[in-house]
Protein backbone atom coordinates (compact mmCIF):
# COMPACT_ATOMS: atom_id res chain seq x y z
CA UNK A 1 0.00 0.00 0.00
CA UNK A 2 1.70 3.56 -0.63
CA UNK A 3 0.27 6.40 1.36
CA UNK A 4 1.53 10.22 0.50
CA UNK A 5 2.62 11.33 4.03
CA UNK A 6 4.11 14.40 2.30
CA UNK A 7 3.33 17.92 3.97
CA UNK A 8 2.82 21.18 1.68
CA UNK A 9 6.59 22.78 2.22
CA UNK A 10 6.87 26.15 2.08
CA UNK A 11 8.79 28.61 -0.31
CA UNK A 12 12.64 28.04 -0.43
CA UNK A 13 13.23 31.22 0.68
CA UNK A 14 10.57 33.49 1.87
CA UNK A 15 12.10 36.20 3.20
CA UNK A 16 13.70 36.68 -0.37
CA UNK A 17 12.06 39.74 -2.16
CA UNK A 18 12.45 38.52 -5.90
CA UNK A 19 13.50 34.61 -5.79
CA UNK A 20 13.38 33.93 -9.34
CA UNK A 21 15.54 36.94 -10.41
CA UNK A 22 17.89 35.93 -7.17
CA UNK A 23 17.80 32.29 -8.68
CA UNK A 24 18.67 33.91 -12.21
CA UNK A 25 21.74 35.79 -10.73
CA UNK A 26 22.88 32.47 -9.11
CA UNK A 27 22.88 30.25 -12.11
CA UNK A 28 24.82 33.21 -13.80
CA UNK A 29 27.01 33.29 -11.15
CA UNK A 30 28.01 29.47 -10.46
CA UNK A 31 27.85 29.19 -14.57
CA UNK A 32 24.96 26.59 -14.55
CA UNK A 33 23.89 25.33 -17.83
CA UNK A 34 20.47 26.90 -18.95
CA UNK A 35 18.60 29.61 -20.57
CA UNK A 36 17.54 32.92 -18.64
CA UNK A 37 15.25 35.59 -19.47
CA UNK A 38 14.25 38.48 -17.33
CA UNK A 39 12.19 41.49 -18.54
CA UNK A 40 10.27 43.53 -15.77
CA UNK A 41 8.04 41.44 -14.23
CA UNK A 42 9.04 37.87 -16.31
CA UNK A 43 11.35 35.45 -15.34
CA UNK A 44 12.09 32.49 -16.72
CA UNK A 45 14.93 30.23 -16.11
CA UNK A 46 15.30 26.83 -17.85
CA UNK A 47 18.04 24.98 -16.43
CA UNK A 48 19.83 26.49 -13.63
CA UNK A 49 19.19 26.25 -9.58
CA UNK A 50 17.56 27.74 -6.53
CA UNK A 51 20.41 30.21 -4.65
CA UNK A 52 21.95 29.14 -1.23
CA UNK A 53 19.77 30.69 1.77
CA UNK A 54 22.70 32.65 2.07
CA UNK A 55 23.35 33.97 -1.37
CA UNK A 56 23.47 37.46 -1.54
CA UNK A 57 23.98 38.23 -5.46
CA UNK A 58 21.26 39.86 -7.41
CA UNK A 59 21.17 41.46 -11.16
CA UNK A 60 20.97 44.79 -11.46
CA UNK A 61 19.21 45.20 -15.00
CA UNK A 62 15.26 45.49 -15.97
CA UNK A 63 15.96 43.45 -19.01
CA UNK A 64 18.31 40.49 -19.83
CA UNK A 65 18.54 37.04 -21.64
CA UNK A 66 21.43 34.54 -21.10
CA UNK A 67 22.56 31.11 -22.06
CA UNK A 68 24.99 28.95 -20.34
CA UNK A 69 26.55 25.93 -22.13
CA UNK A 70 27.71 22.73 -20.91
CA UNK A 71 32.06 23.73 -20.66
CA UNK A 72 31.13 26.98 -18.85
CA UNK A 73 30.43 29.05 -22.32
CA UNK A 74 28.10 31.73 -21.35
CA UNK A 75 26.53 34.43 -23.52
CA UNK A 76 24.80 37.36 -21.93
CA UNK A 77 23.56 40.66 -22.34
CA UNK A 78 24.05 41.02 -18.78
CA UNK A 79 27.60 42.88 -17.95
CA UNK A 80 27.11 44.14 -14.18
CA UNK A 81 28.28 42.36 -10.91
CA UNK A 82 25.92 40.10 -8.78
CA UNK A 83 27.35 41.63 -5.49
CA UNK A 84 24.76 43.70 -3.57
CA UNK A 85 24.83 47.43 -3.57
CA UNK A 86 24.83 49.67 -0.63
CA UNK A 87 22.14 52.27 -0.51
């Protein structure tokens, strides 16, 4: 007999203002094979991972699309940092 014991778990990081964009800047940043998009309010990442809890990094454009090859051949219009900025 298989029974679903399973529980609802929450978000992987809910105290994290924009998680997909945060999860964009990660992939970027550890050079994880997939495809990114961001413009405004759309994000969509094919491939890549959900940050660290701890991962600070973020992008710092409206508007970007990226691909990361297997090898660690990446082609972006994104040129900024992923470091957070002081206000």
């Amino acid at each position: 007999m298989l029974t679903d014991d399973s529980q609802p778990q929450p978000a992987a990081h809910p105290d994290s203002p924009d998680l997909p964009l945060k999860a964009i800047a990660y992939s970027l940043d550890c050079l994880i094979p997939g495809f990114y998009l961001w413009l405004g309010p759309i994000k969509l990442r094919l491939g890549g991972s959900l940050p660290e809890k701890d991962y600070p990094g973020t992008i710092h454009s409206d508007a970007g699309v990226a691909i990361v090859l297997p090898g660690y051949r990446i082609f972006s219009t994104y040129q900024g940092d992923y470091d957070p900025r002081q206000t």
